[in-house]
N, C-alpha and C. Protein backbone atom coordinates (compact mmCIF):
# COMPACT_ATOMS: atom_id res chain seq x y z
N UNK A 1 18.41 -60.82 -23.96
CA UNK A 1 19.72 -60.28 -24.16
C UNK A 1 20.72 -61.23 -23.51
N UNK A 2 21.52 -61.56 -24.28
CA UNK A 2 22.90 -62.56 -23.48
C UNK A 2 23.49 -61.52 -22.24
N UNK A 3 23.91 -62.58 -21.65
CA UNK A 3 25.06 -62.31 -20.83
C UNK A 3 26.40 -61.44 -21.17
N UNK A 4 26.69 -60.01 -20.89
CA UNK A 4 27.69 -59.65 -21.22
C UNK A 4 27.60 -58.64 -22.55
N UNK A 5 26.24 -58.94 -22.89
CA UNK A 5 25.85 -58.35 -24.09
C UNK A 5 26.13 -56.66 -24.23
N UNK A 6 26.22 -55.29 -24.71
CA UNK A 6 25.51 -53.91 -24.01
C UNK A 6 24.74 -53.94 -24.85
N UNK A 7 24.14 -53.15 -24.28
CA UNK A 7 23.36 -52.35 -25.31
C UNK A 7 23.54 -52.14 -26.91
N UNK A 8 24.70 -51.38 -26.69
CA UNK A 8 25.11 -50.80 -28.39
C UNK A 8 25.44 -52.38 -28.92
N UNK A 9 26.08 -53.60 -28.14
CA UNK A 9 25.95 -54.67 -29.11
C UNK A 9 24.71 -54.97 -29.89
N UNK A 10 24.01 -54.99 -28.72
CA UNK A 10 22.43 -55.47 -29.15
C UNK A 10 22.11 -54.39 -30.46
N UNK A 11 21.98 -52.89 -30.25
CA UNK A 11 21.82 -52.12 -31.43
C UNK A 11 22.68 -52.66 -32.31
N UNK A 12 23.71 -52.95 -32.60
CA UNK A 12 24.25 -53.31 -33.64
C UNK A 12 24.11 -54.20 -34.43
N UNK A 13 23.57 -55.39 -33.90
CA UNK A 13 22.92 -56.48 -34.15
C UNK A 13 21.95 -56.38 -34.90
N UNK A 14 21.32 -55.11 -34.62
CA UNK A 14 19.75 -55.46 -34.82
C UNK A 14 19.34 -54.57 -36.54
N UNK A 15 18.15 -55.03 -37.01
CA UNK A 15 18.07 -54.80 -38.46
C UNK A 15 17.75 -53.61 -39.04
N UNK A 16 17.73 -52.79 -39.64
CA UNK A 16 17.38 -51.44 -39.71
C UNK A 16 15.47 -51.28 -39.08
N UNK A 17 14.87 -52.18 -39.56
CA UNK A 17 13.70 -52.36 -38.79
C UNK A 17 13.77 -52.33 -37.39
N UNK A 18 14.12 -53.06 -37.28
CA UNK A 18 14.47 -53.05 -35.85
C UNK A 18 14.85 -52.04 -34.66
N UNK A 19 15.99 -50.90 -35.79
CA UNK A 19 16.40 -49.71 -35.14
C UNK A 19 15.21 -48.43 -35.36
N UNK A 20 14.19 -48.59 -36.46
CA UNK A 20 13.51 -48.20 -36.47
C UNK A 20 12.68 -48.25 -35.13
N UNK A 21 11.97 -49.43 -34.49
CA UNK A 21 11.46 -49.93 -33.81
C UNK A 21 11.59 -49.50 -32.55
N UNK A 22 13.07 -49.74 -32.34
CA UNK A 22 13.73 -48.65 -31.00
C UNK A 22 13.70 -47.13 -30.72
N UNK A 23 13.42 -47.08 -31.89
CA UNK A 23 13.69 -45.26 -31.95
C UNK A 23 12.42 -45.04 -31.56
N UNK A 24 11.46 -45.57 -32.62
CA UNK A 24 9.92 -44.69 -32.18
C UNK A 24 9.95 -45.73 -30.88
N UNK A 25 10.14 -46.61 -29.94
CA UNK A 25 9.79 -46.61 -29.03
C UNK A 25 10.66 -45.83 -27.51
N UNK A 26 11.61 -45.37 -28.01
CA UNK A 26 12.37 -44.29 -27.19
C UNK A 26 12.08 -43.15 -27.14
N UNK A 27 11.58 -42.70 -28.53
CA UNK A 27 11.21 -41.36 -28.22
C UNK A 27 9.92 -41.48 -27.74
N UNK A 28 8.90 -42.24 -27.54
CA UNK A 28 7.87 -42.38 -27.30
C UNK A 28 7.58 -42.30 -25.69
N UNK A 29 8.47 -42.55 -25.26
CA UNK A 29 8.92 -42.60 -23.59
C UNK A 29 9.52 -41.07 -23.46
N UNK A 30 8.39 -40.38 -22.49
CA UNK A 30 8.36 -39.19 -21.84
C UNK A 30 9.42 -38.96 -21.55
N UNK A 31 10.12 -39.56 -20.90
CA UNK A 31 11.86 -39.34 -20.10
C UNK A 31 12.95 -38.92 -21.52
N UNK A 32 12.57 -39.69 -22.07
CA UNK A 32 13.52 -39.94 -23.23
C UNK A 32 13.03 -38.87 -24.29
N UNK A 33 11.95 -38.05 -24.47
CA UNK A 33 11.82 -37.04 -25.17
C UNK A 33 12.03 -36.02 -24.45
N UNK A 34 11.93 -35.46 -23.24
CA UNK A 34 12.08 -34.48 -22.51
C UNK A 34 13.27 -34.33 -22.31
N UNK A 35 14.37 -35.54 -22.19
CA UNK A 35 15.58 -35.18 -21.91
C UNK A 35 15.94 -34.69 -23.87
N UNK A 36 15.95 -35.55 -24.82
CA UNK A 36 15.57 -34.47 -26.36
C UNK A 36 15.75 -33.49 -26.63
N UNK A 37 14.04 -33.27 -25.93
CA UNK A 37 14.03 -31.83 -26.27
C UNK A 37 14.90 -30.63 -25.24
N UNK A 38 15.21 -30.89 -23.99
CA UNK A 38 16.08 -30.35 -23.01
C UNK A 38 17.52 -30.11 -24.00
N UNK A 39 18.01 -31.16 -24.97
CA UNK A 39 19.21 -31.10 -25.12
C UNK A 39 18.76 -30.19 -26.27
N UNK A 40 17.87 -30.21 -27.53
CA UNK A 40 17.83 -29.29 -28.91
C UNK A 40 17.71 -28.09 -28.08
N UNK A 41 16.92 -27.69 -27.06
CA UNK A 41 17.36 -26.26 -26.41
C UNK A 41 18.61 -26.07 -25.83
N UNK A 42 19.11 -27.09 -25.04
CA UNK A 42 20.81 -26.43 -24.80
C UNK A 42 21.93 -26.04 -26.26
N UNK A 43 21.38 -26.77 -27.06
CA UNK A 43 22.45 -26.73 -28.22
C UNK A 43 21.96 -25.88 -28.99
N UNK A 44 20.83 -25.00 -28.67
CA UNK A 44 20.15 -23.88 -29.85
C UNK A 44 20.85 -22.52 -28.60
N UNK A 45 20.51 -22.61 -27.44
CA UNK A 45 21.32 -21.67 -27.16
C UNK A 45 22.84 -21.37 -26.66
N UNK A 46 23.24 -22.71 -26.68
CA UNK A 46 24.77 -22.84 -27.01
C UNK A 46 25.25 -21.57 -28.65
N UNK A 47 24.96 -22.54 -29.20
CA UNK A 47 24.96 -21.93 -30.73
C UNK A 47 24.75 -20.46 -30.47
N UNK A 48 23.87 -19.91 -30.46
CA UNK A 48 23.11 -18.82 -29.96
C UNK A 48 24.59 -17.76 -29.32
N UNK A 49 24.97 -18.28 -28.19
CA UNK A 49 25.91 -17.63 -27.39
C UNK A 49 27.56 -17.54 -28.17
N UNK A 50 27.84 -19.26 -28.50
CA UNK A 50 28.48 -18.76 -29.52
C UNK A 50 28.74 -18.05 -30.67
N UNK A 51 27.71 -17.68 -31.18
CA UNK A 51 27.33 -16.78 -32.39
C UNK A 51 28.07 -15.11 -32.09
N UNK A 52 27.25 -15.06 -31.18
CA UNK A 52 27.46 -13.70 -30.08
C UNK A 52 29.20 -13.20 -29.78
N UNK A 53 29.49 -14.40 -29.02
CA UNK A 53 30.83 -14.34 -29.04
C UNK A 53 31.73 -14.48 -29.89
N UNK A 54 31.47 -15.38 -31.33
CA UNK A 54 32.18 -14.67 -32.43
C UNK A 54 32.50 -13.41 -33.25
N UNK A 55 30.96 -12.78 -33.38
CA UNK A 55 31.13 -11.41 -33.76
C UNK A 55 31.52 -10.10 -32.78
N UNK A 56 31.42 -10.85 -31.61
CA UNK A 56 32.39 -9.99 -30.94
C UNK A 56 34.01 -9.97 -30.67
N UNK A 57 34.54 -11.02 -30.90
CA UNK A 57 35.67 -11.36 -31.66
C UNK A 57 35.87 -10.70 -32.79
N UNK A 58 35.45 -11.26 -33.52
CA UNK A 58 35.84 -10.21 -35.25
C UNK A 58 35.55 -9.17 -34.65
N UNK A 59 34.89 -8.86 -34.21
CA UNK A 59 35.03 -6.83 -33.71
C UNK A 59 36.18 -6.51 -33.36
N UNK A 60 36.57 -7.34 -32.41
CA UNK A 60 37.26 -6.46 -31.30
C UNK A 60 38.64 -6.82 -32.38
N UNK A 61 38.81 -7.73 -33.22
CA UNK A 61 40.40 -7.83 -34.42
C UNK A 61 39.82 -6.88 -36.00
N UNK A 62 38.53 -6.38 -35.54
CA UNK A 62 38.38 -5.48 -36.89
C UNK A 62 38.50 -6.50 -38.13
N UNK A 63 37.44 -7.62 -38.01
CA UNK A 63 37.01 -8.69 -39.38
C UNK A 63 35.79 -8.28 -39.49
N UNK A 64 35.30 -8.26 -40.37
CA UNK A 64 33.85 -8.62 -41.00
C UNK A 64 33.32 -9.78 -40.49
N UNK A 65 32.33 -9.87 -39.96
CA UNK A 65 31.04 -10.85 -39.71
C UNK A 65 30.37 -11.23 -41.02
N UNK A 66 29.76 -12.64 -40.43
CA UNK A 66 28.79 -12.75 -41.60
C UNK A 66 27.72 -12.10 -41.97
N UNK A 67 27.46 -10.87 -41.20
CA UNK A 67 26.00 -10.32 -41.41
C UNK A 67 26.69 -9.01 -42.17
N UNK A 68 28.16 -8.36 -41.76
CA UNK A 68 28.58 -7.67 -42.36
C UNK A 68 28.93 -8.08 -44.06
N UNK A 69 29.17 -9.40 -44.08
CA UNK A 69 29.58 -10.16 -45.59
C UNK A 69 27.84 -9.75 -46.13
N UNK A 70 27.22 -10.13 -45.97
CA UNK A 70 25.96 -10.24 -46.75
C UNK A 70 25.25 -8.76 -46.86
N UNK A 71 25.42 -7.71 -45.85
CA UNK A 71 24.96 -6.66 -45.64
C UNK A 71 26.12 -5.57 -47.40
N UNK A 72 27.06 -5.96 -47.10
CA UNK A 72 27.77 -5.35 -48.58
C UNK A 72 27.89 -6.36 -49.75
N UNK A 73 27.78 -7.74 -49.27
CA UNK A 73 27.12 -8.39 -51.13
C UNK A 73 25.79 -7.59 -50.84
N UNK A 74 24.87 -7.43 -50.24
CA UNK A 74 23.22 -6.70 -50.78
C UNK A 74 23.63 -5.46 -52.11
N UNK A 75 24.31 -4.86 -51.01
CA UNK A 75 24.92 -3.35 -51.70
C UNK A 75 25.80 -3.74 -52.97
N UNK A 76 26.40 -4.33 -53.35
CA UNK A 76 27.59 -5.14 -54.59
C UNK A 76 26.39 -5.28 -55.62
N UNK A 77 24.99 -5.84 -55.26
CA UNK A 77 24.20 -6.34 -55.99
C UNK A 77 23.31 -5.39 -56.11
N UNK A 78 23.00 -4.48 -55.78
CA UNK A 78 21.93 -3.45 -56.15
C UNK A 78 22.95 -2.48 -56.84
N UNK A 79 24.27 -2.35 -56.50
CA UNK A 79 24.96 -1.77 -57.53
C UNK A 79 25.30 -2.14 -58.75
N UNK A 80 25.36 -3.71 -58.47
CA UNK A 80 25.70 -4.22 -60.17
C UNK A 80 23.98 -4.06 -60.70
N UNK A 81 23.32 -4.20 -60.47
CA UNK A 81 21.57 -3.69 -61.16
C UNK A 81 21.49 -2.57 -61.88
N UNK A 82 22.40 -0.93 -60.66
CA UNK A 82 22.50 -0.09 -61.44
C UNK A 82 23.21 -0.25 -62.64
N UNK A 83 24.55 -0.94 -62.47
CA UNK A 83 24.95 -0.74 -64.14
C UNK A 83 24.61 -1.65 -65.05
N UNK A 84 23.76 -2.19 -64.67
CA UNK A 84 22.90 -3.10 -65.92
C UNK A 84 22.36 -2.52 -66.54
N UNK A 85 21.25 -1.60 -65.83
CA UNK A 85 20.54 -0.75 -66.46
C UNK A 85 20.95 0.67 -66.60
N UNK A 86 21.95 1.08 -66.12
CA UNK A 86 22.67 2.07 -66.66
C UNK A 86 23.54 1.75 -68.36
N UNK A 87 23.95 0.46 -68.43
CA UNK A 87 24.53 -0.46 -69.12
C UNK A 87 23.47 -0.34 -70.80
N UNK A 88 22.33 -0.63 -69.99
CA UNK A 88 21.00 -0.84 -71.19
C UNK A 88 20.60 0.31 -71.69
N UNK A 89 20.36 1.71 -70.62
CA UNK A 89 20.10 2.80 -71.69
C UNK A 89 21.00 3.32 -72.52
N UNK A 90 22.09 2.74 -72.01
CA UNK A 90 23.53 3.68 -73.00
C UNK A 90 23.46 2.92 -74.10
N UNK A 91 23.25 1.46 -73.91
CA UNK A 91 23.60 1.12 -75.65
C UNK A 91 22.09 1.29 -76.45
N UNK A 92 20.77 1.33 -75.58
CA UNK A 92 19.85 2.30 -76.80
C UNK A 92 20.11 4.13 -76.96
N UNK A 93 20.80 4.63 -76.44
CA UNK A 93 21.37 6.00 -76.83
C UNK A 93 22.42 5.77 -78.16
N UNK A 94 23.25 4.58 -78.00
CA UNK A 94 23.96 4.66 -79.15
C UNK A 94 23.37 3.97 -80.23
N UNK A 95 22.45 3.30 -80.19
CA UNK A 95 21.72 2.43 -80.98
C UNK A 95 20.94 3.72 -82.17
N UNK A 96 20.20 4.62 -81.31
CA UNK A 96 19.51 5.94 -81.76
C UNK A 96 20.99 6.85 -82.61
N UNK A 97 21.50 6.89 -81.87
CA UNK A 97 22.60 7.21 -82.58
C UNK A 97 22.83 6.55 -83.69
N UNK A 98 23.43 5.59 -83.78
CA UNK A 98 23.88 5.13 -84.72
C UNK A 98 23.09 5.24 -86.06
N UNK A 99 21.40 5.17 -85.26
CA UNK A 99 20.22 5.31 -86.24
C UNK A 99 19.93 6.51 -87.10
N UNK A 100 20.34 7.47 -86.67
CA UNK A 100 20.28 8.49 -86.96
C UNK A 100 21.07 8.95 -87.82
N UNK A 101 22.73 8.76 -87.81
CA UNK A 101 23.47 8.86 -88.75
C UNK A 101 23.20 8.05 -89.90
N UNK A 102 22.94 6.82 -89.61
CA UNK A 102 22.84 6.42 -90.98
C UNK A 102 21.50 6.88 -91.88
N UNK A 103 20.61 7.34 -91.29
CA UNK A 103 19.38 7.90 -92.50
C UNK A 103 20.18 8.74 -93.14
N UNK A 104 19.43 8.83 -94.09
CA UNK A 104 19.65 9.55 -95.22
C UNK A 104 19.61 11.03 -95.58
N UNK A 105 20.55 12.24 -95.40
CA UNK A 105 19.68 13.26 -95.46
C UNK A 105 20.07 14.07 -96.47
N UNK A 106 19.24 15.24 -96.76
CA UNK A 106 19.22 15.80 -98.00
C UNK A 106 20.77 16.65 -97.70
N UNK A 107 21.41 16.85 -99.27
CA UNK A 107 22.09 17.38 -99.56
C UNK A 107 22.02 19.09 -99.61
N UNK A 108 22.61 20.24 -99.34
CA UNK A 108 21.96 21.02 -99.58
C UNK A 108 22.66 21.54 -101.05
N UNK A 109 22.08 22.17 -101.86
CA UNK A 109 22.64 22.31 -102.97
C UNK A 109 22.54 24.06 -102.98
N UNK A 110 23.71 24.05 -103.77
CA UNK A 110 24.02 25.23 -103.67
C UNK A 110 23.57 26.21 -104.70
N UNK A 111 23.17 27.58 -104.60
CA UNK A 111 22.60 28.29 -105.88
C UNK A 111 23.11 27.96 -106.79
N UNK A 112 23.05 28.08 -108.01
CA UNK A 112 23.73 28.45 -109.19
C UNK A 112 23.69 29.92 -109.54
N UNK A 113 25.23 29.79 -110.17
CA UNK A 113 25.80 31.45 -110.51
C UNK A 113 25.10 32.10 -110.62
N UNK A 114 24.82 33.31 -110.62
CA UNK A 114 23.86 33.93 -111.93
C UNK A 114 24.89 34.86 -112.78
N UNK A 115 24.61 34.60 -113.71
CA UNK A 115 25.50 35.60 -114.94
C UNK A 115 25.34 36.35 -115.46
């Protein structure tokens, strides 16, 4: 490494191989995965806490959450099902209908006089 060089020069320099090269040999070093994995757990329960504290926000201003958004699309969608198929028996009721009027039926004929 030159004189004056940092680090991130040197990464920058270097060829995608190369950054390949660095990586699996960084994470490969105990220190350097433990501190990793230390950080994907601070930032899963970061997230986590923030989550928490948003929907308690929308509570307390009376918004919908995202679990409340998805909990009434469920309901939007098992209701639009009902009228699909509420939708489908009505037009074979009128279908029968319709079937029905058009057959053909006997006339009734009426006595003739008698004289």
């Amino acid at each position: 490494m030159k004189e004056g060089q940092t680090i991130f020069d040197k990464l920058y320099e270097a060829s995608e191989e190369g950054m390949a090269r660095f990586a699996k040999e960084a994470l490969s070093h105990p220190t350097v995965s433990e501190f990793m994995k230390q950080a994907l757990r601070n930032a899963s329960s970061t997230k986590g806490k923030l989550d928490k504290s948003m929907d308690t926000l929308l509570a307390l201003f009376n918004l919908p959450s995202k679990e409340d958004y998805n909990r009434l699309l469920a309901k939007v969608e098992t209701l639009q099902g009902s009228l699909v198929n509420l939708n489908i028996k009505l037009d074979r009721l009128l279908a029968e209908q319709a079937k029905s009027k058009k057959s053909p039926q006997r006339k009734k004929t009426s006595p003739s006089p008698k004289l």
